[in-house]
C-alpha atoms as a PDB file:
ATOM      1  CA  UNK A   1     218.027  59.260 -46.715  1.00  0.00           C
ATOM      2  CA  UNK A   2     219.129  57.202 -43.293  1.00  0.00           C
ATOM      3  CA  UNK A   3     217.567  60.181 -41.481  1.00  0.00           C
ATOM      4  CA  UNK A   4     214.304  60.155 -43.168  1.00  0.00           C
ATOM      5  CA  UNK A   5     213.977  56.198 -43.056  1.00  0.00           C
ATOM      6  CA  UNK A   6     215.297  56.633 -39.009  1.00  0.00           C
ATOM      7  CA  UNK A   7     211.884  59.284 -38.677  1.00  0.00           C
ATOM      8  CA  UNK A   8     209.599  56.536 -40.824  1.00  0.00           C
ATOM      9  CA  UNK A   9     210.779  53.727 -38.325  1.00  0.00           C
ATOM     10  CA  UNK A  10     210.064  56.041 -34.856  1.00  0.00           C
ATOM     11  CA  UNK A  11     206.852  56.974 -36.445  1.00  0.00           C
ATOM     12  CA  UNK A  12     205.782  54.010 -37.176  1.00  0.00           C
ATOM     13  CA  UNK A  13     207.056  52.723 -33.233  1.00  0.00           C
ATOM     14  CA  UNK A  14     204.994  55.495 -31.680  1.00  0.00           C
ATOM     15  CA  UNK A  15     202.061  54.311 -33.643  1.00  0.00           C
ATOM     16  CA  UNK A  16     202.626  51.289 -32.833  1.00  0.00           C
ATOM     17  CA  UNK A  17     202.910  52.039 -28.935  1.00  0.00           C
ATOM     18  CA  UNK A  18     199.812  54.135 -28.828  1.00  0.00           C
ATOM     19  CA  UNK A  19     197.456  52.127 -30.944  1.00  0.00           C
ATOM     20  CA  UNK A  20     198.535  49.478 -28.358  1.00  0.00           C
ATOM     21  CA  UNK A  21     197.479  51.582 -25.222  1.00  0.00           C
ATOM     22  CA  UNK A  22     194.050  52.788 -26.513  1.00  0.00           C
ATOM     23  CA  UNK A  23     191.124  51.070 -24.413  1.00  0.00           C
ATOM     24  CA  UNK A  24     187.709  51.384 -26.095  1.00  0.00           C
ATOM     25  CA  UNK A  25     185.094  53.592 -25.007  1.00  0.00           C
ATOM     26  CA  UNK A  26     181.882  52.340 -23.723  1.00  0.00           C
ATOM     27  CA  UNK A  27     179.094  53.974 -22.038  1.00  0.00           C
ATOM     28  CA  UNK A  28     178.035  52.675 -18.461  1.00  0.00           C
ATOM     29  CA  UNK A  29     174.263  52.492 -17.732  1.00  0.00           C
ATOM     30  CA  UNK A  30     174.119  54.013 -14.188  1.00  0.00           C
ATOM     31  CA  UNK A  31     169.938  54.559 -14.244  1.00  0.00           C
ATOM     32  CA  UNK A  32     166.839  53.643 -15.644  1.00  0.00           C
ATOM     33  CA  UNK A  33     163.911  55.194 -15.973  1.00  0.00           C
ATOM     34  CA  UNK A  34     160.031  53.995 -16.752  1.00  0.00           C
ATOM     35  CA  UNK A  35     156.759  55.463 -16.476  1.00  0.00           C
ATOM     36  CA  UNK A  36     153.060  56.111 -17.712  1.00  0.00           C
ATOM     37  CA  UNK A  37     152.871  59.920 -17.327  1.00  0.00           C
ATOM     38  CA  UNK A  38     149.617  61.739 -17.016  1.00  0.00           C
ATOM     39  CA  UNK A  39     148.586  64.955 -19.466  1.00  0.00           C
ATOM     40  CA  UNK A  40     150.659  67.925 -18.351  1.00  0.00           C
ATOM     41  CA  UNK A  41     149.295  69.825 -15.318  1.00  0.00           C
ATOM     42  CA  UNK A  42     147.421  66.896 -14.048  1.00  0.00           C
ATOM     43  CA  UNK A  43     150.075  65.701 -11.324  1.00  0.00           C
ATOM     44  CA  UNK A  44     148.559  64.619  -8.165  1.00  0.00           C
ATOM     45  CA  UNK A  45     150.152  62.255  -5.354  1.00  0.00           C
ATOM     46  CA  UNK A  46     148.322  59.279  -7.661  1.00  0.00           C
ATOM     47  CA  UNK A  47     149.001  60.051 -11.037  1.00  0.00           C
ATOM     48  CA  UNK A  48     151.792  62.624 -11.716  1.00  0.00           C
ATOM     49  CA  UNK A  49     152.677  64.393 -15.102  1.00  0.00           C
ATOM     50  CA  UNK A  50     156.696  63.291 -14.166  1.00  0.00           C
ATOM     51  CA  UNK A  51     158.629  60.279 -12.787  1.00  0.00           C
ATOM     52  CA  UNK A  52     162.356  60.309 -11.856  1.00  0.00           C
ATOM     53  CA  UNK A  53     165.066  58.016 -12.501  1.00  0.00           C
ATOM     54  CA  UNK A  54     166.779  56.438  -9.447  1.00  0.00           C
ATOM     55  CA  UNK A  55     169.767  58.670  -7.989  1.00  0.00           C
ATOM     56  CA  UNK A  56     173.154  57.960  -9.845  1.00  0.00           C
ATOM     57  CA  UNK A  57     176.565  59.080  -9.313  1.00  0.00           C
ATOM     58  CA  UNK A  58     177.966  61.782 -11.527  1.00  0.00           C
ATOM     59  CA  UNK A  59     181.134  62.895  -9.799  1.00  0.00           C
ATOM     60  CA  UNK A  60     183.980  63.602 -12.480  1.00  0.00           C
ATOM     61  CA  UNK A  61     181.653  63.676 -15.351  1.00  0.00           C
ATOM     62  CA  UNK A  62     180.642  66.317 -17.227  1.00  0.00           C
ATOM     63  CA  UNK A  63     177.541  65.231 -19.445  1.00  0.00           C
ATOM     64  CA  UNK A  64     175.651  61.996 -19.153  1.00  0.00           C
ATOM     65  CA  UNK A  65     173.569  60.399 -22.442  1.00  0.00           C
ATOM     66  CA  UNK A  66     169.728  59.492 -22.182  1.00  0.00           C
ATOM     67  CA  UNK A  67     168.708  57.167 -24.641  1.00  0.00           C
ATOM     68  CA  UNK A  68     164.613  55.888 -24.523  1.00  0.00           C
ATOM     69  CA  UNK A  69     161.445  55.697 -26.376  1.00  0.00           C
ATOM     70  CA  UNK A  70     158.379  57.785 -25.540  1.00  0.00           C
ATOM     71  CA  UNK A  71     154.957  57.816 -27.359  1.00  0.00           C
ATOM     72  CA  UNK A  72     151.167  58.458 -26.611  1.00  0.00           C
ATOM     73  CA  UNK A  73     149.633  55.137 -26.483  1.00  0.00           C
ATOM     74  CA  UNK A  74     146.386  54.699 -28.430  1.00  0.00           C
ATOM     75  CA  UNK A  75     146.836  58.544 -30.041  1.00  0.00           C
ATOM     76  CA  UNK A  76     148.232  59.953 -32.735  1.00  0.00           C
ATOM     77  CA  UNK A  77     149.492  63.081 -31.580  1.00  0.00           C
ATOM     78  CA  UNK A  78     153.193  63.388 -31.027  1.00  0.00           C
ATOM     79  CA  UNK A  79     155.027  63.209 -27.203  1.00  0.00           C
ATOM     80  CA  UNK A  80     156.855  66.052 -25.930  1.00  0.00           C
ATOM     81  CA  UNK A  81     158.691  64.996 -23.116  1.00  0.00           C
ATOM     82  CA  UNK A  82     161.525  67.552 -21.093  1.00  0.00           C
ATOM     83  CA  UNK A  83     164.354  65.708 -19.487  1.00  0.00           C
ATOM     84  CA  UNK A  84     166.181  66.983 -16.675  1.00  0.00           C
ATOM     85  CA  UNK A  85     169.088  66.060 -14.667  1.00  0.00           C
ATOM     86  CA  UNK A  86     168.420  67.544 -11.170  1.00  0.00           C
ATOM     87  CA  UNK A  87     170.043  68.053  -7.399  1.00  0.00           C
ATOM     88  CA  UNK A  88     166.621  67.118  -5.874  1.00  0.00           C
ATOM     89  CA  UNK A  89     165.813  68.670  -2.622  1.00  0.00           C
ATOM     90  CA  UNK A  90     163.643  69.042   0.132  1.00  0.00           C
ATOM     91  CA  UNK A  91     161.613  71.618  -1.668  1.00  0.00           C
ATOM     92  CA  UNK A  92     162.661  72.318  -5.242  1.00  0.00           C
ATOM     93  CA  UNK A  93     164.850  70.667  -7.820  1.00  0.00           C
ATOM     94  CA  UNK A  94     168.195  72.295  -9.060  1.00  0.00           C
ATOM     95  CA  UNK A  95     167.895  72.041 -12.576  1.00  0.00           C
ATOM     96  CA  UNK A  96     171.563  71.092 -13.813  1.00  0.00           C
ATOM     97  CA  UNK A  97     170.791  70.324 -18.081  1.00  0.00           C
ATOM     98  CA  UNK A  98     167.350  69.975 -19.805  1.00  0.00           C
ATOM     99  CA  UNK A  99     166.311  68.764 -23.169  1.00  0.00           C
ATOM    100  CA  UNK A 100     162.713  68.045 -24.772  1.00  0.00           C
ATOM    101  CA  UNK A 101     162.364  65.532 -27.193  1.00  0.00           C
ATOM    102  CA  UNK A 102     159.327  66.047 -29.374  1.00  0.00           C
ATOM    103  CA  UNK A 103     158.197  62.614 -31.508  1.00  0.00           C
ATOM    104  CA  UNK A 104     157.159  59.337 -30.848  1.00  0.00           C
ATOM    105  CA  UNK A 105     159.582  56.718 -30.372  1.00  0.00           C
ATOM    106  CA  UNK A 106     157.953  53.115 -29.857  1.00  0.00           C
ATOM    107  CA  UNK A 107     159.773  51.006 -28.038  1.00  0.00           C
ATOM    108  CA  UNK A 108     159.843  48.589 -31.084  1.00  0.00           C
ATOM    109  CA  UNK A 109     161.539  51.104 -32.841  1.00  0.00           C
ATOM    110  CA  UNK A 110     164.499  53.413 -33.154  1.00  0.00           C
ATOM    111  CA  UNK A 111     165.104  55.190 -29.682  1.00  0.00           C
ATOM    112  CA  UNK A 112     166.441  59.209 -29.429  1.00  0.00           C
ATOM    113  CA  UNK A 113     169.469  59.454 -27.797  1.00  0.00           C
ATOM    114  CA  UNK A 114     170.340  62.649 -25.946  1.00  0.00           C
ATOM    115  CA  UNK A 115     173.508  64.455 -24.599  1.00  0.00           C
ATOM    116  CA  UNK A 116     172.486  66.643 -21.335  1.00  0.00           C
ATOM    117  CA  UNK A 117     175.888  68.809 -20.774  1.00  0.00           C
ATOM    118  CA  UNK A 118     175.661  69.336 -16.467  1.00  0.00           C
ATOM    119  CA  UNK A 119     176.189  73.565 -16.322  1.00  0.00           C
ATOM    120  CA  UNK A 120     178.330  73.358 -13.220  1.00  0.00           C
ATOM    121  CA  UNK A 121     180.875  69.955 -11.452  1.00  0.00           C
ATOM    122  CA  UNK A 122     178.713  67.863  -8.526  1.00  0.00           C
ATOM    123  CA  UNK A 123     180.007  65.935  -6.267  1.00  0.00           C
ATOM    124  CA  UNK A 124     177.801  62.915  -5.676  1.00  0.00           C
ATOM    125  CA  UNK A 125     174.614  61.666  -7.117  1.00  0.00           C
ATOM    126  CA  UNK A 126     171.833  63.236  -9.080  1.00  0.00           C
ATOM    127  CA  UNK A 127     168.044  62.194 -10.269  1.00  0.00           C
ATOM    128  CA  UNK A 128     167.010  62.293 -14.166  1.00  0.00           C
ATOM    129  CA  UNK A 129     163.535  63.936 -14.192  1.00  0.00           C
ATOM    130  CA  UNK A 130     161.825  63.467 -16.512  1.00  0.00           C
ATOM    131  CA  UNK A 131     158.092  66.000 -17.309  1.00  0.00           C
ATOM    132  CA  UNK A 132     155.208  65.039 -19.816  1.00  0.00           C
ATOM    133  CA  UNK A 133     154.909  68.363 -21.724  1.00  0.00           C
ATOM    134  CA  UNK A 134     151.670  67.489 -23.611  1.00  0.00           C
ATOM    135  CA  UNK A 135     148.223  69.130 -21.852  1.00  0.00           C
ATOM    136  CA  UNK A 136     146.151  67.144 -24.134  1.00  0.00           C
ATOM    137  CA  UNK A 137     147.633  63.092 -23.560  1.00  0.00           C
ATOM    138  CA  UNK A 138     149.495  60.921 -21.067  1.00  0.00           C
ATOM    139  CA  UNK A 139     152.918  59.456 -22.343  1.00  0.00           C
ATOM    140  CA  UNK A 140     154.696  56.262 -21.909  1.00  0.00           C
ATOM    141  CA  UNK A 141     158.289  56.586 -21.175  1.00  0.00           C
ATOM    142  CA  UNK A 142     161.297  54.252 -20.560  1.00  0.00           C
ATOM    143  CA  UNK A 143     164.727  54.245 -21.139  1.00  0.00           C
ATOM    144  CA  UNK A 144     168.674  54.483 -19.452  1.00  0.00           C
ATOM    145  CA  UNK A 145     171.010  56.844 -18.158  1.00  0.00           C
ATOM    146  CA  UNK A 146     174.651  55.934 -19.457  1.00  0.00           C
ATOM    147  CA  UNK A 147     177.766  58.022 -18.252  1.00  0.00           C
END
C-alpha cells in the first residue's frame, strides 16, 4: 500500500512538473499576401493571373499554414486558386508544396486555412505564390502566412 501511494505521489509530481513547463503554441504571421488576379492565362507585365507573398524565412520548419479568403467579385462562379510555396529564381520557381482551394471565401466570412508540408529542408527564405486557376473570372485574394 506505501508503495502504491509512493507511485500516486511521483505521478502526480511529474505532472505537476511538466504541466508547469508547457509553453503554448501559437502561430507567427511571417507574410501576407493580397491581390486582384486576372482570369487564368491572361498574365501580362500589367495584369497577371498570380501575385506572390513577400519572401519569409522558413529555416527549421517543416510546413507553414495559409489562412485567407478568395472569391470572384460581382460573379457567382466559384474561385479556384493554387497556392505554392516556392524557391523563386532567376528563371523558374522551385515548387516546394502546392494546394488549390476551390470556393469562395468573402472576406466577411469564414476564411480556409491550409497546411502546405515543404517536400525537402531550406535554408533561408521562400515566396508564397499564389495562381488564379479560373479561365473564365479574375479573383480577389488576401490573406497570411503563419509558421
Amino acid at each position: 500500500m506505501k508503495l502504491f501511494k509512493g507511485s500516486i505521489m511521483l505521478l502526480i509530481s511529474l505532472i505537476t512538473i511538466v504541466s508547469l513547463n508547457l509553453q503554448p503554441v501559437s502561430a507567427e504571421s511571417v507574410a501576407w499576401y493580397d491581390g486582384l488576379l486576372t482570369k487564368a492565362g491572361q498574365g501580362n507585365p500589367i495584369d497577371s493571373d498570380h501575385t506572390y507573398s513577400q519572401p519569409f524565412n522558413v529555416t527549421g520548419v517543416s510546413s507553414v499554414t495559409v489562412k485567407g479568403y478568395q472569391y470572384l467579385p460581382g460573379s457567382s462562379t466559384t474561385a479556384n486558386v493554387k497556392y505554392q510555396i516556392v524557391l523563386r529564381n532567376a528563371i523558374w520557381d522551385e515548387v516546394l508544396a502546392e494546394t488549390t482551394v476551390t470556393g469562395n471565401y468573402p472576406k466577411e466570412g469564414t476564411w480556409f486555412s491550409r497546411v502546405l508540408t515543404l517536400n525537402k529542408p531550406i535554408i533561408g527564405s521562400v515566396s508564397l505564390k499564389i495562381i488564379n486557376l479560373n479561365p473564365i473570372n479574375g479573383v480577389k485574394v488576401a490573406g497570411n502566412v503563419y509558421k
